[in-house]
Protein backbone atom coordinates (compact mmCIF):
# COMPACT_ATOMS: atom_id res chain seq x y z
CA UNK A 1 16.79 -4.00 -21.35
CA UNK A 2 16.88 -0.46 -22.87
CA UNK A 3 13.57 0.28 -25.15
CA UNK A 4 14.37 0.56 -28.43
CA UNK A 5 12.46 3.51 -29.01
CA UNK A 6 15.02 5.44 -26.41
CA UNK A 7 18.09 3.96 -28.12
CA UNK A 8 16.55 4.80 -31.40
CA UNK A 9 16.11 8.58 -30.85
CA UNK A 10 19.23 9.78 -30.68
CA UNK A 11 19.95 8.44 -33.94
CA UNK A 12 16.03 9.70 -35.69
CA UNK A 13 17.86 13.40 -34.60
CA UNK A 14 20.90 12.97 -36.08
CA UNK A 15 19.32 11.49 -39.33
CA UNK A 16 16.63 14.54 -39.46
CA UNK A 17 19.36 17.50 -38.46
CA UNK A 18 21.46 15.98 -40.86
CA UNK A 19 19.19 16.29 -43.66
CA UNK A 20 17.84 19.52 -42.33
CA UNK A 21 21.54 20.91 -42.58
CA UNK A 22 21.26 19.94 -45.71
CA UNK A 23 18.12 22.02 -47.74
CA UNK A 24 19.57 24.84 -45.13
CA UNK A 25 22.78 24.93 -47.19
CA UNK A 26 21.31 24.35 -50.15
CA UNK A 27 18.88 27.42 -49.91
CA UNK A 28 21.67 29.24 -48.58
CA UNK A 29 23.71 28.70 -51.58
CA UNK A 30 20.62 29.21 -54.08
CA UNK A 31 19.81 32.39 -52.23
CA UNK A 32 23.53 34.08 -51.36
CA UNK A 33 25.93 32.97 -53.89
CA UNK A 34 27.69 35.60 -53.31
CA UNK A 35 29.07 34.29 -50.14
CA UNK A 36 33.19 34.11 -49.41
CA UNK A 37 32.94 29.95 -49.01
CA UNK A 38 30.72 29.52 -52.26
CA UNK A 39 32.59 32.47 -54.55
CA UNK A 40 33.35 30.81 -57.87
CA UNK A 41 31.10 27.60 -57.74
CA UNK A 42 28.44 28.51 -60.00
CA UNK A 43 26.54 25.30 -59.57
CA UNK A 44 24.22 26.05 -56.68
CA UNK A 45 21.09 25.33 -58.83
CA UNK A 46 22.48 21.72 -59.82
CA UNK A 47 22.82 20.59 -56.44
CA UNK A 48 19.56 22.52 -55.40
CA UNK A 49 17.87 20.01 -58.27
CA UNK A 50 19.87 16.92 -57.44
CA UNK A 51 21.16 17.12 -53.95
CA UNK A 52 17.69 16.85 -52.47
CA UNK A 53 17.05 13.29 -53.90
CA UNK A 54 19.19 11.46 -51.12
CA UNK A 55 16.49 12.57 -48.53
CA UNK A 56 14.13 10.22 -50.16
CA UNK A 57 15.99 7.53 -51.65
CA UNK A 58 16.59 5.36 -48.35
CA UNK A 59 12.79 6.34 -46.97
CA UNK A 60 11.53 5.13 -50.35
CA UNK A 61 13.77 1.55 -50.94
CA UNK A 62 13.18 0.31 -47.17
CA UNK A 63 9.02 0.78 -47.69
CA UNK A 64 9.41 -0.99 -51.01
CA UNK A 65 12.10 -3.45 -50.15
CA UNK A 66 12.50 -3.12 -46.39
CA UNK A 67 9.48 -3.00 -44.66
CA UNK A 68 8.31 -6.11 -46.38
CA UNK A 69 10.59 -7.79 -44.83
CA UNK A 70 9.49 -6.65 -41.44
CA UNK A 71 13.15 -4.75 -41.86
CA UNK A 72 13.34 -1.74 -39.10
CA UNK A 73 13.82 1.60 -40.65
CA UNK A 74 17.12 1.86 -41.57
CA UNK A 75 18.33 5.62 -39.67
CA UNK A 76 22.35 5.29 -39.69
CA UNK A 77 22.13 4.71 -43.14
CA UNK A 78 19.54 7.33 -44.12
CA UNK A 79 22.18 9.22 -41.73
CA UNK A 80 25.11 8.11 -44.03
CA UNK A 81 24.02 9.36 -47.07
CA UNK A 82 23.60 12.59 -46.87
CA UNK A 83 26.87 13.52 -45.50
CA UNK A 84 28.97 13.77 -48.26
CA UNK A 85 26.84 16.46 -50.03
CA UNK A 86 26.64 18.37 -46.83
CA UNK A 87 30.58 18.65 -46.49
CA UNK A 88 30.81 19.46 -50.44
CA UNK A 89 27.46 22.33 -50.56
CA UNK A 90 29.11 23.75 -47.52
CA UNK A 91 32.08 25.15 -49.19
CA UNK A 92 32.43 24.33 -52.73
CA UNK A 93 35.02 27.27 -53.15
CA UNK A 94 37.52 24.61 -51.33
CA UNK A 95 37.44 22.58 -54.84
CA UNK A 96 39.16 25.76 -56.60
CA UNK A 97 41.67 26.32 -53.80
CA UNK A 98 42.51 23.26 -51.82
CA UNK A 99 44.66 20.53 -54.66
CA UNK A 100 43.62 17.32 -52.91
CA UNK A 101 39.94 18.61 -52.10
CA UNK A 102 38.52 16.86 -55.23
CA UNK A 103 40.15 13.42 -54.48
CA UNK A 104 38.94 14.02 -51.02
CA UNK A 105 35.55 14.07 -51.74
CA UNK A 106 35.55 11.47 -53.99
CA UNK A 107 36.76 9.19 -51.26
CA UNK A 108 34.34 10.00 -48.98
CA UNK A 109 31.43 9.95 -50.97
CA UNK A 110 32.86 6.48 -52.48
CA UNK A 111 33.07 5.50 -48.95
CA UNK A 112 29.59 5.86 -48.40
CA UNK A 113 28.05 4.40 -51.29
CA UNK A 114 30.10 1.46 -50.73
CA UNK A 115 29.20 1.06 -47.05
CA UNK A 116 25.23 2.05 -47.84
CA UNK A 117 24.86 -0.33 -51.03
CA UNK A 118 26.40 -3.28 -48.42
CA UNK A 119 24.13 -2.26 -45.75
CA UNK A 120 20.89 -2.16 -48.11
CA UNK A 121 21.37 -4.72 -50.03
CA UNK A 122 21.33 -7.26 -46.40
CA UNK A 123 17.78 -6.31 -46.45
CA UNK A 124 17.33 -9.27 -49.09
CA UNK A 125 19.75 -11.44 -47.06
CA UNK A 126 22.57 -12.56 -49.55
CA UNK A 127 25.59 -13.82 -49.28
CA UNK A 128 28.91 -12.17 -48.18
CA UNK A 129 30.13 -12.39 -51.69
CA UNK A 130 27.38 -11.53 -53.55
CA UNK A 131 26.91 -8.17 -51.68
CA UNK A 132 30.37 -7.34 -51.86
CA UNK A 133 30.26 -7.67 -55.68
CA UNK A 134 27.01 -6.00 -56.17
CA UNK A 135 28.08 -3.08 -53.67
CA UNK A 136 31.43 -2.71 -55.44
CA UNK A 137 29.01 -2.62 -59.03
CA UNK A 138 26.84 -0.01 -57.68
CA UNK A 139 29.80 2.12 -56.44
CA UNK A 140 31.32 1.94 -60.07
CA UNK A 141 28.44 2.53 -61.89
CA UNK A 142 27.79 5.56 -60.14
CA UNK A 143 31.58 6.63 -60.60
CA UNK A 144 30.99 6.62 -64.32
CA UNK A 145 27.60 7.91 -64.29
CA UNK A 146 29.00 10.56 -62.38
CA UNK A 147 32.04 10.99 -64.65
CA UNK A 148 29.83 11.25 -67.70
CA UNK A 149 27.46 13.97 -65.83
CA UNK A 150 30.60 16.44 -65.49
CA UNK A 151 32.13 15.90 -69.10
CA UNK A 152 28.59 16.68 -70.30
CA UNK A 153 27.88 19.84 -67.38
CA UNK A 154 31.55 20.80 -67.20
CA UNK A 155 34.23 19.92 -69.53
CA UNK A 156 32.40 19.50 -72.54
CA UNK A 157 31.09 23.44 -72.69
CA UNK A 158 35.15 24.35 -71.84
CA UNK A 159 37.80 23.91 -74.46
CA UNK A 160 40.14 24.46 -72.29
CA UNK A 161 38.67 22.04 -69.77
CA UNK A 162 38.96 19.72 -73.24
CA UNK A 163 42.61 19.50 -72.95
CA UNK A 164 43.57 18.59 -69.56
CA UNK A 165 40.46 16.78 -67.40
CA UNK A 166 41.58 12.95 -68.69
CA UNK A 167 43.94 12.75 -65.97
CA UNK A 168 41.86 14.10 -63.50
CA UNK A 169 39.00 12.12 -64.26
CA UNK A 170 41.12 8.98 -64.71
CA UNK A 171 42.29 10.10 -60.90
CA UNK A 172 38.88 10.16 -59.93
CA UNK A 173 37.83 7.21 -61.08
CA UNK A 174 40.79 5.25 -59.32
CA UNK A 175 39.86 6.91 -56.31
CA UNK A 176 36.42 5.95 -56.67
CA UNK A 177 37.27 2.05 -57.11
CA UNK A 178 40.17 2.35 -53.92
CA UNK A 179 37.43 3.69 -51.50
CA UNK A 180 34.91 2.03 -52.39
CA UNK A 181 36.36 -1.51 -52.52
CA UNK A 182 38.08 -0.53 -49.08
CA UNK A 183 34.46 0.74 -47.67
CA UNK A 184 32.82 -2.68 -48.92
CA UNK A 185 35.21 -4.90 -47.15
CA UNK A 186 35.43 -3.57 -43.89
CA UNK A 187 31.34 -2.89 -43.92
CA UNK A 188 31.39 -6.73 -44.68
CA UNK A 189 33.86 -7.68 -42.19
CA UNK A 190 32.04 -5.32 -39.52
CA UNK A 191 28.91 -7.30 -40.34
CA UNK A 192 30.95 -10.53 -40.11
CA UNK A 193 31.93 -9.63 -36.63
CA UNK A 194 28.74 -8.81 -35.19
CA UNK A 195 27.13 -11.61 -36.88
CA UNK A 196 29.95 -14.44 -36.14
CA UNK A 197 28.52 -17.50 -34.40
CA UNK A 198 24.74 -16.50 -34.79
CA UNK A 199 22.34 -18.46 -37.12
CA UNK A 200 21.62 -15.65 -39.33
CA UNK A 201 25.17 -14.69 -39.61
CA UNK A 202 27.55 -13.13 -42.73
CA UNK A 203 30.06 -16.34 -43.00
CA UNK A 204 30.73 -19.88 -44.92
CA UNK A 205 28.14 -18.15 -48.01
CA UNK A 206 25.21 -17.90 -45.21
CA UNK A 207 23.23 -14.74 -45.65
CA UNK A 208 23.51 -11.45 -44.23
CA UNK A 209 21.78 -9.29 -41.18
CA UNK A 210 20.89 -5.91 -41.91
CA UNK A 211 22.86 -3.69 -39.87
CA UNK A 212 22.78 0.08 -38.71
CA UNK A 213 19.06 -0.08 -39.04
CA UNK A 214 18.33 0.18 -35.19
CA UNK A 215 17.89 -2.96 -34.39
């Protein structure tokens, strides 16, 4: 049998050169705004504030929820979240030239929160339908937070912006709810899967493994 520290490692690099790609573009887009792929953002400092909060968030629920549960530290989804803010800091400009961009990234950072909020929430072992309603909860209530956060940032301050961002947001809320319901169910039915037959298995209401943790 393979240590687990050796099949662990590869995944502790990917998790800590993901998140170092991330304050790199961050800093880069705090520091040269002036750069072709970030022309016409503007919001460098807002993600500079915000962004940096999904390097801690996983670290700090598994040592208050996790490791209690003798749960093993959770790297391909401390891996996960971070990736949709490193495709969106590394060229915002794409949201001002590219039509589908902003549905894009709404259905990959849907995606993830739907597949993370499964994949945490085994750490308190419920069952299959449980998590997938929570999950799908967490995914919409971050939708609207979200949504609120841009009419106050962005469309509020804009008159213009006034008059034709319902349809858009409506958009982005429907994608939000399509990718995140679709991320949920096949996270669930991944963890079915892999779980099918065992006695801590994701089935018939029994509770959940945690998965993508290393284990």
């Amino acid at each position: 049998m393979i240590p687990s520290t050796i099949v662990l490692r590869p995944l502790l690099l990917l998790d800590l050169a993901m998140k170092a790609v991330l304050v790199s573009l961050l800093a880069l887009a705090v520091l040269w705004p002036q750069l072709p792929q970030l022309e016409g953002d503007g919001y460098a400092a807002w993600r500079a504030l915000i962004y940096p909060i999904s390097l801690v968030v996983v670290p700090l629920g598994w040592a208050v929820f996790g490791r209690p549960r003798a749960e093993p530290f959770p790297y391909g989804v401390d891996l996960l979240v971070p990736l949709p803010l490193v495709i969106d800091v590394a060229a915002p400009r794409l949201y001002h030239t590219v039509d589908w961009w902003d549905k894009f990234m709404h259905g990959v950072s849907w995606s993830v929160l739907g597949s993370v909020s499964v994949l945490v929430l085994s750490w308190f072992r419920p069952s299959r339908a449980l998590a997938g309603g929570l999950a799908l909860g967490i995914a919409l209530l971050t939708a609207l937070l979200w949504e609120l956060w841009e009419y106050l940032v962005w469309v509020r301050p804009s008159p213009e912006l006034l008059e034709t961002e319902y349809s858009d947001t409506v958009g982005d809320l429907g994608c939000d709810l399509a990718a995140s319901a679709l991320a949920v169910t096949l996270t669930l039915l991944v963890i079915l899967r892999r779980d099918h037959g065992a006695s801590t298995g994701l089935g018939n209401g029994r509770p959940m493994r945690s998965e993508l943790t290393g284990s």
